[in-house]
Protein backbone atom coordinates (compact mmCIF):
# COMPACT_ATOMS: atom_id res chain seq x y z
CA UNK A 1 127.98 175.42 102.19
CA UNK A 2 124.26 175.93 102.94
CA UNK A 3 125.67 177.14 106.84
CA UNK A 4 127.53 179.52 105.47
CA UNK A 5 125.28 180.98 102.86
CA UNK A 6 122.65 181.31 105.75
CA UNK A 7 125.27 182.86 108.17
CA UNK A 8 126.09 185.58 105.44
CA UNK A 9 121.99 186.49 104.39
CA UNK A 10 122.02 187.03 108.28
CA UNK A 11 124.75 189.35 107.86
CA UNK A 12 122.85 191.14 105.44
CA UNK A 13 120.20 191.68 106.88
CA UNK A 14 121.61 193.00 109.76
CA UNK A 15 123.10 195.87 108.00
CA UNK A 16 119.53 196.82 107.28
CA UNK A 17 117.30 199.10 108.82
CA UNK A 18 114.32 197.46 108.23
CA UNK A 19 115.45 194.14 110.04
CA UNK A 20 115.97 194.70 113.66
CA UNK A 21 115.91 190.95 115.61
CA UNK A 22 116.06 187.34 114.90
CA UNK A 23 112.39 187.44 113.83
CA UNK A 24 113.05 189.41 111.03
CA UNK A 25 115.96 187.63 109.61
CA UNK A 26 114.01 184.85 109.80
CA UNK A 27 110.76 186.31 107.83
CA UNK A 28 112.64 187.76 105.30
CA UNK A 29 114.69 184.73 104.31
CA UNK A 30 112.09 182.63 104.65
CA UNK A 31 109.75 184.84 101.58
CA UNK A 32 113.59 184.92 99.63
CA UNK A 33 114.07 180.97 100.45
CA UNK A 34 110.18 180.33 99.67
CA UNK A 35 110.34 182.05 95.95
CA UNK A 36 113.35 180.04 95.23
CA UNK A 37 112.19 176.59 96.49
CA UNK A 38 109.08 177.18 93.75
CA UNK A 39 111.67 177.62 90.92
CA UNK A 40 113.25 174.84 91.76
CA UNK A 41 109.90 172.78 91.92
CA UNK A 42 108.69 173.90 88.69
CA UNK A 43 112.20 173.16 87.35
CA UNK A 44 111.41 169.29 88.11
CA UNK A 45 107.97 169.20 87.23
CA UNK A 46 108.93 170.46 83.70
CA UNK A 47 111.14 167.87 83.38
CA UNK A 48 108.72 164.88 84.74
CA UNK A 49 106.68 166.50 82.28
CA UNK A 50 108.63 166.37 79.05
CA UNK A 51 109.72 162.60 80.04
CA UNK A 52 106.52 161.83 79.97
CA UNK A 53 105.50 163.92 77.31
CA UNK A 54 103.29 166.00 78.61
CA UNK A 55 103.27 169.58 78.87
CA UNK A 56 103.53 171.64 82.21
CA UNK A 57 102.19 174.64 82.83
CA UNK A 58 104.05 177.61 85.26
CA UNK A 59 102.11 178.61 88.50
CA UNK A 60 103.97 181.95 87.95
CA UNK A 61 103.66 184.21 84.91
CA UNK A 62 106.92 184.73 83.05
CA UNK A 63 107.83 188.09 83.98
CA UNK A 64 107.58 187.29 87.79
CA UNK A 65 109.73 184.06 87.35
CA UNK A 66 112.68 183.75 89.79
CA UNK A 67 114.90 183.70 86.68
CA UNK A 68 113.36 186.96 85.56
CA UNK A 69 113.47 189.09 88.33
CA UNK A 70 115.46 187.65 91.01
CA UNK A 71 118.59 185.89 88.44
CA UNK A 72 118.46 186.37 85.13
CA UNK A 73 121.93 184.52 83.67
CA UNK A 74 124.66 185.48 81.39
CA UNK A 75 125.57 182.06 78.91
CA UNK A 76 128.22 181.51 81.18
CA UNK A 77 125.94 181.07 84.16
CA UNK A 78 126.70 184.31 86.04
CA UNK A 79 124.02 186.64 86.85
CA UNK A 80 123.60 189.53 84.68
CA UNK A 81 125.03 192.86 85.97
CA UNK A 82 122.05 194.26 84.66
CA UNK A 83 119.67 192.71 86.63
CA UNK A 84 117.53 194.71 89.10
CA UNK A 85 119.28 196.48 91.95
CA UNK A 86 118.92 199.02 94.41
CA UNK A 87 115.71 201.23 94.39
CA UNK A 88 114.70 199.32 91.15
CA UNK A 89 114.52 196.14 92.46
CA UNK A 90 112.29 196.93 96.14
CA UNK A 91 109.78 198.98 94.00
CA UNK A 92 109.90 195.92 91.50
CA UNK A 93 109.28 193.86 94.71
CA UNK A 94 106.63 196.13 97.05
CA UNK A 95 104.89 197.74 93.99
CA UNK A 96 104.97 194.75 91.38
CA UNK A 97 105.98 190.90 92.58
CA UNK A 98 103.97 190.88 95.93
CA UNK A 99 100.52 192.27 94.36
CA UNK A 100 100.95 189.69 91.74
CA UNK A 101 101.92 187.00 94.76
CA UNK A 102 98.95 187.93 97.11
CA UNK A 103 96.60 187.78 94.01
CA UNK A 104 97.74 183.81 92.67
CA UNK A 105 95.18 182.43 95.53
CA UNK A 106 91.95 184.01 93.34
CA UNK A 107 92.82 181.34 90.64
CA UNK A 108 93.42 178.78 92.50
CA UNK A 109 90.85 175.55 92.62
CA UNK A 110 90.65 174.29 96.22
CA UNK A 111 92.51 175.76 99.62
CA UNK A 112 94.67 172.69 99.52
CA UNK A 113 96.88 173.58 96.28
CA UNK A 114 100.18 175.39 96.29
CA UNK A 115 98.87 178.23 94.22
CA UNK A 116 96.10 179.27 97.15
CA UNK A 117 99.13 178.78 99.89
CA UNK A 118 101.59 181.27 97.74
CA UNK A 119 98.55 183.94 97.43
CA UNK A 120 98.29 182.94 101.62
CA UNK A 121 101.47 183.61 102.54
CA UNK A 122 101.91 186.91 100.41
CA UNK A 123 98.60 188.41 102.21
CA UNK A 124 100.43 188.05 105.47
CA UNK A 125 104.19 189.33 104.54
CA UNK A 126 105.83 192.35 103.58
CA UNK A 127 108.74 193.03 102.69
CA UNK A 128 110.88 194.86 105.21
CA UNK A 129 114.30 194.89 103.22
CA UNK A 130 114.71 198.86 102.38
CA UNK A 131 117.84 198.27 100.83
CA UNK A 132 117.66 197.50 97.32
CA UNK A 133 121.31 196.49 97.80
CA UNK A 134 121.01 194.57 100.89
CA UNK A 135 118.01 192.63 98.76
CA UNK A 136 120.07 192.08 95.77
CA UNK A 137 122.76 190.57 98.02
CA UNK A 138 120.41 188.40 99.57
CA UNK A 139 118.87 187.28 96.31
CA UNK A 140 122.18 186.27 94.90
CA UNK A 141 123.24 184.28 98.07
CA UNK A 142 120.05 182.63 97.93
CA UNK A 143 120.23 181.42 94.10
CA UNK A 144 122.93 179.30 95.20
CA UNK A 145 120.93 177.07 96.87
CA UNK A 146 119.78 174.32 95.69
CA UNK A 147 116.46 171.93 96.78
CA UNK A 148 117.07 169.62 93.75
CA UNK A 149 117.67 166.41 95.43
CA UNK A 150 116.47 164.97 98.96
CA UNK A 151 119.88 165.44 100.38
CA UNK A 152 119.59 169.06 99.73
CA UNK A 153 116.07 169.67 100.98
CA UNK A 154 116.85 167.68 104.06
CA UNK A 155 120.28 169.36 104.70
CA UNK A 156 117.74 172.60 104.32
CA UNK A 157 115.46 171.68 106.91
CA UNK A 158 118.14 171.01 108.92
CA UNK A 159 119.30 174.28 108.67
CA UNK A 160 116.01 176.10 108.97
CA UNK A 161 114.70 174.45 111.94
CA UNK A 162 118.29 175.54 113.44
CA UNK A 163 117.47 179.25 112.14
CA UNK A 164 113.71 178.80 114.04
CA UNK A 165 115.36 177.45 117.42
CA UNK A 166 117.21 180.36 117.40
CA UNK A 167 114.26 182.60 117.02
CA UNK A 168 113.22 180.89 119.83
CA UNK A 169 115.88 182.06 122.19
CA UNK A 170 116.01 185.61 120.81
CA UNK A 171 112.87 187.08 122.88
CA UNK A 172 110.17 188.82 121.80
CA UNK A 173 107.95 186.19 122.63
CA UNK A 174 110.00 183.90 119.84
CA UNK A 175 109.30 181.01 121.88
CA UNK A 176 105.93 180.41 120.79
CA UNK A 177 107.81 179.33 117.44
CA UNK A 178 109.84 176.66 118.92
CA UNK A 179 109.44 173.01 120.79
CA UNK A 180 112.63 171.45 121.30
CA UNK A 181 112.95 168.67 118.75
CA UNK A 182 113.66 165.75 120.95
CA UNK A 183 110.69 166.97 122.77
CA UNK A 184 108.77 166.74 119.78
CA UNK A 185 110.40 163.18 119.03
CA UNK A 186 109.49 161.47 121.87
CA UNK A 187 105.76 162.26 121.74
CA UNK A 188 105.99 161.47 117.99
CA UNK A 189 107.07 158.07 118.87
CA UNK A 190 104.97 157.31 121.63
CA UNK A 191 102.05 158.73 119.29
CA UNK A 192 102.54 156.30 116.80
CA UNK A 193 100.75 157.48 114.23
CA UNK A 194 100.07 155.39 111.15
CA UNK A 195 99.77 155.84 107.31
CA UNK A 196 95.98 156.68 107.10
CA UNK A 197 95.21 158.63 110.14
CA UNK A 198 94.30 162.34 109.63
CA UNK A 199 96.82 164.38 112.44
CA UNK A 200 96.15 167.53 113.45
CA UNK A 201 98.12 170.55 115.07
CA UNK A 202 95.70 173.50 116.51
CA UNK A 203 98.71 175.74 117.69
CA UNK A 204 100.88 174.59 114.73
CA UNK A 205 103.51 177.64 115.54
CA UNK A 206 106.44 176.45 113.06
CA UNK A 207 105.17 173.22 112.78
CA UNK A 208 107.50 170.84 114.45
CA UNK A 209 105.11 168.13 115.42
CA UNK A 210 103.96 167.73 111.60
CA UNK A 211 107.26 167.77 110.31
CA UNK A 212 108.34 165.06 112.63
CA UNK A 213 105.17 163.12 112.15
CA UNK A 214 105.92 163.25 108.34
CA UNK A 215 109.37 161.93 109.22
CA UNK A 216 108.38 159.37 111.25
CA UNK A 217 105.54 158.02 108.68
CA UNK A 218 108.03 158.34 105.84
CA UNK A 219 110.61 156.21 107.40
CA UNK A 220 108.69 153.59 108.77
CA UNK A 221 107.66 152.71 105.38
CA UNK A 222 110.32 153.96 103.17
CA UNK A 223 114.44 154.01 104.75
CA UNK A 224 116.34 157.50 105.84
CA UNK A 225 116.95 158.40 102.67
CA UNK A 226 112.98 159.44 101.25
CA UNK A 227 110.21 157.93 100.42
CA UNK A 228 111.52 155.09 97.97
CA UNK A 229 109.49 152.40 99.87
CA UNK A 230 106.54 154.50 99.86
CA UNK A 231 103.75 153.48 97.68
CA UNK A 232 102.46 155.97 95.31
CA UNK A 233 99.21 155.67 97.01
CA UNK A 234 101.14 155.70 100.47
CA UNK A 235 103.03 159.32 99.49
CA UNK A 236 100.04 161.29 98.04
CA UNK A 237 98.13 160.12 101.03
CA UNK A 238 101.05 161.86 103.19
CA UNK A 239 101.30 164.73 101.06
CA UNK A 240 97.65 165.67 100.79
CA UNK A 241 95.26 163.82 103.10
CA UNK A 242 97.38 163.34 106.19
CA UNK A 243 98.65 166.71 107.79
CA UNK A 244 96.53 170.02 109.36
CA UNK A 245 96.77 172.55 111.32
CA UNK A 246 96.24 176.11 112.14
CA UNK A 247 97.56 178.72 113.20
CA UNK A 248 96.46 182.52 114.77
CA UNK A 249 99.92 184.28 114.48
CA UNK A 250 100.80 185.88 110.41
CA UNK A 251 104.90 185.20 111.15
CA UNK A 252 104.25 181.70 112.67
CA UNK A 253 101.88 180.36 109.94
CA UNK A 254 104.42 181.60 107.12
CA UNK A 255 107.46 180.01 108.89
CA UNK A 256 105.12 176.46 109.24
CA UNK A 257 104.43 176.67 105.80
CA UNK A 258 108.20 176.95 105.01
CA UNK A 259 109.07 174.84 106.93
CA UNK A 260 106.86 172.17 105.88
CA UNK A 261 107.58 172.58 102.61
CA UNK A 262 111.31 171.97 103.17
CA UNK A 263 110.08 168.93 104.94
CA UNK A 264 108.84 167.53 101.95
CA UNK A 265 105.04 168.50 101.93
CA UNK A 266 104.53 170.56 98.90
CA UNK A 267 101.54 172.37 99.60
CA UNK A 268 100.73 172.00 103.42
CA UNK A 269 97.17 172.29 104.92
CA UNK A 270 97.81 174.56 107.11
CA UNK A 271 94.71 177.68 107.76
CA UNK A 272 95.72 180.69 109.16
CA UNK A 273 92.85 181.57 111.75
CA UNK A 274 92.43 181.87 115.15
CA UNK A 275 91.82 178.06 116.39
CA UNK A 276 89.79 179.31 119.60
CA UNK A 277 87.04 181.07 117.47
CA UNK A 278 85.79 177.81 116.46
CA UNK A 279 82.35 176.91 118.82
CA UNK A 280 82.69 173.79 120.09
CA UNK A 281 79.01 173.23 119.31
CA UNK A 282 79.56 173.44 115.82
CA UNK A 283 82.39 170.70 115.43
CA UNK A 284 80.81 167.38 114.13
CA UNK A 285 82.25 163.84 113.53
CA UNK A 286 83.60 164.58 110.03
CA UNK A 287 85.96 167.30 111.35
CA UNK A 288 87.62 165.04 114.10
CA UNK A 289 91.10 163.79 113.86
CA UNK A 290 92.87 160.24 114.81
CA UNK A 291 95.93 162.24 115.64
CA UNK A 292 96.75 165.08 117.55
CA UNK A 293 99.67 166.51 118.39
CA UNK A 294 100.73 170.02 119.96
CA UNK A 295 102.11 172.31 122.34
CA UNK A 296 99.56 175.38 122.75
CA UNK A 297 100.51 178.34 124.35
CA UNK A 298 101.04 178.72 128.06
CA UNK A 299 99.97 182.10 129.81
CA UNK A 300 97.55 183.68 127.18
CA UNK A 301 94.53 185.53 127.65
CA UNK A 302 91.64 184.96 125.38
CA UNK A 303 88.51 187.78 124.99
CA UNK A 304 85.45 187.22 127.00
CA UNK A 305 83.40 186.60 123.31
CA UNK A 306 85.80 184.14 122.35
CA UNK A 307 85.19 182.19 125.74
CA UNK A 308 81.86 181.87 124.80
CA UNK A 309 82.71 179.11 122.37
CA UNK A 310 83.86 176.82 125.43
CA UNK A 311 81.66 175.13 127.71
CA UNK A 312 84.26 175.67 130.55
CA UNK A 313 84.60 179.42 130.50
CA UNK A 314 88.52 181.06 131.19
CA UNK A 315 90.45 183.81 129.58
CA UNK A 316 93.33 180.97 130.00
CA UNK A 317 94.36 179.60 126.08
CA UNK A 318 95.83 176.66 127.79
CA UNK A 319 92.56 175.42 129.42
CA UNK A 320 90.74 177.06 126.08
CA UNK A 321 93.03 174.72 123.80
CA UNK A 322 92.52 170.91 125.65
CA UNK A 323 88.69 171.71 125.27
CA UNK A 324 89.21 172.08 121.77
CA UNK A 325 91.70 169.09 121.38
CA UNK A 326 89.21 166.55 123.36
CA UNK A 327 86.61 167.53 120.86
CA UNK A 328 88.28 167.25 118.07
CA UNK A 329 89.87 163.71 118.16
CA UNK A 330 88.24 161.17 117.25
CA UNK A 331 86.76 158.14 119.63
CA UNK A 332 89.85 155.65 119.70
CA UNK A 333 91.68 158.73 118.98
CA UNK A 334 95.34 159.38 120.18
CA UNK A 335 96.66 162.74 121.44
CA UNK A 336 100.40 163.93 122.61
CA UNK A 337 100.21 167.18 123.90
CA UNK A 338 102.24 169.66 125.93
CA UNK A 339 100.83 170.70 129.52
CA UNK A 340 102.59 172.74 131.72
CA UNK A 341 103.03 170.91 134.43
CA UNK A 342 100.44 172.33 136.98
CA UNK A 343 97.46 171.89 134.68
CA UNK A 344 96.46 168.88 136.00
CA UNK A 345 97.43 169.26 139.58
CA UNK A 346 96.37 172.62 140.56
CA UNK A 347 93.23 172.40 143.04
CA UNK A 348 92.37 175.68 143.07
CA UNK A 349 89.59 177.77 140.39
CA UNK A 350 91.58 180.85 139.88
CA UNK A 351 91.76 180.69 135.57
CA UNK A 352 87.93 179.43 135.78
C-alpha cells in the first residue's frame, strides 16, 4: 500500500511546474511525510500520557495541527470537502504554516530536541508545490499513511531509502545523497560499534551509515522486530547520546533528518554546517568520537580560506575530510570510511 501511495505523490508532483527532477519529488514529500510523522508522534505521546496520567502538551499550536490544516475529518472519517484547496491552501502554506515552522526552534531548550530540528528544517525548505491542487492531492495521499507501529515505520524507511537511491541515479549531482546499502552494511559490521560509543558522520548526506549503525545497535541487543530487549537506559542512550553528524548541503541535511527519523531516532543530532570550516586547532578531546563512519565527497574543491583550517593544505574535500576524521576520533578509536581507491596509492603531489 505504502508503494503505491508513494508511486502516485510522484505522479503528482510531476504534473507540477514547480517540481522538475527526482530531487524535488523527493524534498517535497519528504516536508509532506515529515508534518505527518509529527501528528502521528504526538498522537502516541498523548496517549502514554493519559495512561499514565499525565498531561501532554502539543509542540504545534492548534491551528497549525495536521488535523487542522492538512485533514480536518467529517464523523465518518472522510476529509472534509471544505478543507483548504487550491490557492487557499499554498498561501495558507508559504504565507502562514512555514513562518510559524521556521520560528518553533526560538522556543526550543537545547539544539538536541525535536522542536529546534522542526524550526531547522523549515529555515532550509520551501515549498515548491504551485498547485494548490497538486498539494491538496498530495496531502490526502499522505494522511493515509500511517507510522503507528514499528512495522509501519520500518516498511517506511524501507520505502524512503528506495525513494533516496533513486535520487541517486537521477543526476544532478544526486549521488552525493546515496551509498549503496550493502556498502554501508559491511563497514557497519566490521565497525562494530557498541552501545555507549558516541559515532559520528561528517558528510552525513542522507544518513545511511547512522541509520544502519542504529540498526545494527538495536538488534544486537533487542531482536528484528524493535527495541524490546533494549533497556530503557540502553534506548535513550541510542536515541539521544549516540548518533551525530553534519552536513553542508540544505536538501541533504533535511532528507538525513527524515530519514533518521523514520529510522527510529526522534530528534536526530544532526547540524547543518559546513564540516570543513571547523580549524583543526580548535578541536579538543571532549569533541572526539569512538566511532566514525562515512563516505565524504570525491572530486570537490574547497576555498583557499577554508584550507587554512588544515595543516595539509589542498582545495581537494577528500584529502580535507580524512584530516578532519583522524582528529576527531578518539585514541582506541575505530573508523570505516570510504576512499576512492587512489587515495592511498597515488605517488604524485598534484591535489597538495
Amino acid at each position: 500500500m505504502f508503494e503505491q501511495t508513494f508511486k502516485n505523490i510522484d505522479d503528482t508532483l510531476w504534473k507540477d511546474a514547480g517540481c522538475s527532477s527526482e530531487l524535488d519529488y523527493v524534498e517535497q514529500t519528504s516536508w509532506v511525510l515529515f508534518l505527518k510523522y509529527l501528528d502521528d508522534l504526538e498522537k502516541d505521546k498523548a496517549t502514554a500520557a493519559e495512561l499514565t496520567g499525565k498531561t501532554y502538551t502539543n509542540i504545534i499550536a492548534p491551528e497549525f495541527q495536521w488535523t487542522k490544516w492538512a485533514a480536518p475529518k467529517l464523523e465518518n472519517g472522510k476529509i472534509d470537502h471544505n478543507a483548504l484547496t487550491g490557492d487557499d491552501l499554498v498561501e495558507f502554506v508559504n504565507g502562514k504554516l512555514f513562518p510559524y515552522l521556521k520560528k518553533i526552534k526560538t522556543d526550543a531548550e537545547h539544539a538536541d530536541t525535536i522542536e529546534y530540528k522542526i524550526g531547522e528544517i523549515f529555515s532550509e525548505l520551501k515549498n515548491r508545490i504551485q498547485s494548490g491542487y497538486n498539494l491538496r492531492e498530495v496531502v490526502n495521499l499522505v494522511d493515509e499513511l500511517r507510522f503507528r507501529t514499528h512495522k509501519e515505520k520500518h516498511e517506511m524507511s524501507h520505502l524512503y531509502e528506495a525513494k533516496i537511491k533513486n535520487m541517486g541515479n537521477a543526476g544532478r549531482n544526486g549521488g552525493e545523497y546515496y551509498t549503496p546499502r550493502p556498502l554501508i552494511k559491511t563497514i557497519v559490521k566490521v565497525v562494530a560499534p557498541e552501545i555507549g560509543n558516541k559515532i559520528y558522520d561528517g558528510a552525513v548526506g542522507s544518513a545511511g551509515f547512522l541509520c544502519e549503525a542504529f540498526e545494527y545497535l538495536k538488534t544486537r541487543r533487542g531482536d528484528l522486530h524493535g527495541h524490546q530487549n533494549l533497556s530503557t537506559k540502553d534506548f535513550e542512550t541510542l536515541q539521544k547520546k549516540t548518533f551525530y553528524g553534519k552536513e553542508k548541503k540544505s536538501l541533504a541535511y533535511i532528507i538525513g533528518i527524515m530519514n533518521m527519523i523514520l529510522h527510529g531516532v526522534e530528534a536526530p543530532n544532526i547540524v547543518h554546517t559546513n564540516t570543513l570550516a571547523e580549524n583543526l586547532a580548535d578541536i579538543q578531546e571532549k569533541d572526539r568520537f569512538d566511532v566514525i563512519l562515512a563516505n565524504p565527497p570525491f572530486g570537490g574543491k574547497e576555498r583557499a580560506e577554508v584550507q587554512q583550517n588544515f595543516p595539509i593544505k589542498t582545495g581537494e574535500t577528500a584529502s580535507l575530510f580524512l584530516q578532519h576524521f583522524i582528529k576527531m576520533l578518539k585514541a582506541g578509536g575505530k573508523a570505516g570510511v570510504v576512499i576512492k581507491n587512489t587515495f592511498l596509492s597515488n605517488t604524485d603531489n598534484a591535489s597538495i
